[in-house]
Protein backbone atom coordinates (compact mmCIF):
# COMPACT_ATOMS: atom_id res chain seq x y z
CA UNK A 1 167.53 56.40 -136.28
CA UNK A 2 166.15 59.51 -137.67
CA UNK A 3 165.36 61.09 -134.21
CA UNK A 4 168.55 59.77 -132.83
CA UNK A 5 170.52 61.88 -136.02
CA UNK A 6 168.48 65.01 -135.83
CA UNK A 7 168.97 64.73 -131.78
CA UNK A 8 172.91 64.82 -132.30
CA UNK A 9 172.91 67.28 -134.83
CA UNK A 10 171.00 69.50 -132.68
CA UNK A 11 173.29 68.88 -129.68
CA UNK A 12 176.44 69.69 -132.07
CA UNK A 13 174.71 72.91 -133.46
CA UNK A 14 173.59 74.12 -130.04
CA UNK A 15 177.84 73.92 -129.19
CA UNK A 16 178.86 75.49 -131.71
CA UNK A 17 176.08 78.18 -131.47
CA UNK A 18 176.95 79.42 -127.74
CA UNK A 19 180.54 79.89 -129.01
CA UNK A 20 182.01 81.88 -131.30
CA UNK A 21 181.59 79.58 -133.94
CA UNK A 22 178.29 81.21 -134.08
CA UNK A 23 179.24 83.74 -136.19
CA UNK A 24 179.67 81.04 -139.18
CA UNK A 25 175.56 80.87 -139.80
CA UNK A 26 175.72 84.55 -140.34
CA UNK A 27 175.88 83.63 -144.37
CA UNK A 28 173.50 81.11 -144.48
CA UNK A 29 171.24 83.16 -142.37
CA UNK A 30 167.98 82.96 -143.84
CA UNK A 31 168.29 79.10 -144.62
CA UNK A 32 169.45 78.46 -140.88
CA UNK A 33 166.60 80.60 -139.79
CA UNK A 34 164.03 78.75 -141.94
CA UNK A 35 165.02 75.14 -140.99
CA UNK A 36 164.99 76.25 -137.08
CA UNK A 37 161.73 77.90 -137.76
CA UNK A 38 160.35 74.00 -139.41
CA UNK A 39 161.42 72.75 -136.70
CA UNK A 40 160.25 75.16 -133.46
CA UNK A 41 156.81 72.44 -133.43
CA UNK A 42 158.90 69.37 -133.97
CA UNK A 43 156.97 66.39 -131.56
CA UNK A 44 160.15 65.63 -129.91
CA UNK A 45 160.93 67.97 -126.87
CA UNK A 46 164.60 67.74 -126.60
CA UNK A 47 164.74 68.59 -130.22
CA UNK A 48 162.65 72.15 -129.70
CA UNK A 49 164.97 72.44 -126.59
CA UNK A 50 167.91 72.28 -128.85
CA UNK A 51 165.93 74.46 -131.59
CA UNK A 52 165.27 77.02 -129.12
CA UNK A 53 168.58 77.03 -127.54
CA UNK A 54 170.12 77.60 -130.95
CA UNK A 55 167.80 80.13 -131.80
CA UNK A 56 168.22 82.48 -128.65
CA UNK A 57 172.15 82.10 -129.46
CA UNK A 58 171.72 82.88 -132.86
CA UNK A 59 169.54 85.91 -132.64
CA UNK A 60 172.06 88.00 -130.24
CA UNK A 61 174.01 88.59 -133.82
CA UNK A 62 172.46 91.73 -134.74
CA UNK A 63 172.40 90.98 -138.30
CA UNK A 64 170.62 87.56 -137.71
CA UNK A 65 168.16 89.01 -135.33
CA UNK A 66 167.38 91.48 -138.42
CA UNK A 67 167.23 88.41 -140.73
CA UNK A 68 164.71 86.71 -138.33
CA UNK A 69 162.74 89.83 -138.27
CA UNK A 70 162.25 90.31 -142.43
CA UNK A 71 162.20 86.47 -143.27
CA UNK A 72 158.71 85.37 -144.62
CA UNK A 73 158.12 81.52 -144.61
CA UNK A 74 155.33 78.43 -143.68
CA UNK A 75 154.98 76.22 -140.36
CA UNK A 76 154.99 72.86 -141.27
CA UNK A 77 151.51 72.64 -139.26
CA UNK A 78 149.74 75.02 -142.08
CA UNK A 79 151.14 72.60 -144.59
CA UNK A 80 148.16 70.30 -145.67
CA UNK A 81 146.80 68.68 -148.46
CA UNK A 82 143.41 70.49 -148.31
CA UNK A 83 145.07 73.73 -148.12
CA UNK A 84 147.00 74.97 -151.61
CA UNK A 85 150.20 77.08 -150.42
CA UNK A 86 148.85 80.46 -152.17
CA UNK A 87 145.94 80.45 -150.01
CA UNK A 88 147.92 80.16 -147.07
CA UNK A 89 148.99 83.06 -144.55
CA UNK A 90 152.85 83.97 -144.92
CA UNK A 91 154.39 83.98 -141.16
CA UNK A 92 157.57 85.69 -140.20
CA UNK A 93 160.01 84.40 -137.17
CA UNK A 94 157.59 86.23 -134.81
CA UNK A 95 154.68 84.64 -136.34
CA UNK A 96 156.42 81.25 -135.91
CA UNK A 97 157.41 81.57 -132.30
CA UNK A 98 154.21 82.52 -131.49
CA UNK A 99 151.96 79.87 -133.13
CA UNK A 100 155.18 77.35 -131.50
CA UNK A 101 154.27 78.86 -128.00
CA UNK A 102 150.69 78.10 -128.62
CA UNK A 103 151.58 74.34 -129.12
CA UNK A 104 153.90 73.99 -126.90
CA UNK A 105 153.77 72.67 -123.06
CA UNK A 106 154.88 75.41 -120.16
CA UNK A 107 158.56 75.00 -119.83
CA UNK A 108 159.10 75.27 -123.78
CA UNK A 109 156.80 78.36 -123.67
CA UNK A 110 158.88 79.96 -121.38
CA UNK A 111 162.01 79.52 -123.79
CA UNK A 112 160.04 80.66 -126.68
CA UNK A 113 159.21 83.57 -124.77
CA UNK A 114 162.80 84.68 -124.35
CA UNK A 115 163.45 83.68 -127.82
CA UNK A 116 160.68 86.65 -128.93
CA UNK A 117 162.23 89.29 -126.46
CA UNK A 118 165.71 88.69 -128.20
CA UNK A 119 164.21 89.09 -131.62
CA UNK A 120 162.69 91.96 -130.50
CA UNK A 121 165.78 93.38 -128.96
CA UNK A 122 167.64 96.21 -130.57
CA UNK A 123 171.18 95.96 -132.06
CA UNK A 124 172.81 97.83 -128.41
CA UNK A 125 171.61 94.75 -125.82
CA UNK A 126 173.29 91.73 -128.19
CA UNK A 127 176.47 92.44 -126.22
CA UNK A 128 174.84 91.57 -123.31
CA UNK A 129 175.14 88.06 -124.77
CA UNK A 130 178.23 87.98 -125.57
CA UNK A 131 179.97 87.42 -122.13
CA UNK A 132 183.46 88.69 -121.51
CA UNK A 133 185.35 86.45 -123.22
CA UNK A 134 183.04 83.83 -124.60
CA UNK A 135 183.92 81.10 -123.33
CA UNK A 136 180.50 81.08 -121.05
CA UNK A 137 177.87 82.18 -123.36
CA UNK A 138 176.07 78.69 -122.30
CA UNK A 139 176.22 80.01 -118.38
CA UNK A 140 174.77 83.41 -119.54
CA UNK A 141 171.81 82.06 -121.47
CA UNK A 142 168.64 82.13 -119.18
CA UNK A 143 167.62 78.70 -118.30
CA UNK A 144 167.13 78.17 -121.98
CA UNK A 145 168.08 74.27 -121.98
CA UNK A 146 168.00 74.15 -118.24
CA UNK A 147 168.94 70.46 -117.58
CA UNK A 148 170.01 69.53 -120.49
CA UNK A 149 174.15 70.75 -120.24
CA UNK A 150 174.91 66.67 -118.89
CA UNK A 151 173.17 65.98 -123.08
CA UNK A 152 175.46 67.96 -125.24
């Protein structure tokens, strides 16, 4: 039931993050950021589709992408036993994405890899996102969650 919960939640955040309803997470930005960021390695696929989707979304907000740029945290895979936290390596969004990409099977990679080239985008090219009106920021993304409209 667990996978099933996180699954929906995912689908419900990934709506309401190609909207405009997007703009809510701007003040909980670095504790949406983090939990996304836990969750870029989950196991289950069509959760780090979701987790990617909602990241892309999230980081065309300027002040989110420069959130996601600053924020310092831990990947759950560096969290073991054998391994005290203040011996471990702090890892930014970048950091996080990257390790992800390095775990991850080709079509997630690719999404990861747009995910890095919006954080790494300046403030002028989050309009680009935006769409005219947006009410088809989901058309816009690139092939982010291809497939996976029918699920939401």
């Amino acid at each position: 039931a667990g996978e099933t919960q996180l699954q929906g939640g995912g689908a419900a955040l990934y709506s309401v993050s190609t909207t405009a309803g997007k703009k809510v997470c701007v003040p909980l930005g670095s504790v949406a950021l983090k939990v996304l960021g836990e969750l870029l390695e989950h196991e289950d696929q069509e959760i780090c589709s979701y987790v990617n989707g909602i990241l892309y979304s999230l980081l065309s907000l300027p002040e989110l992408r420069e959130e996601a740029r600053t924020m310092v945290g831990f990947t759950p895979s560096h969290l073991t036993p054998s391994i005290p936290l203040a011996c471990m390596r702090p890892q930014g969004m970048g950091d996080m994405l990257t390790s992800a990409m390095q775990a991850s099977p080709p079509e997630l990679q690719s999404q990861l890899n747009y995910i890095l080239v919006q954080l790494h985008s300046d403030a002028h090219q989050s309009s680009e996102d935006s769409g005219d009106d947006g009410d088809d920021d989901e058309e816009e993304d690139p092939d982010v969650l291809e497939g996976d409209e029918d699920e939401v």
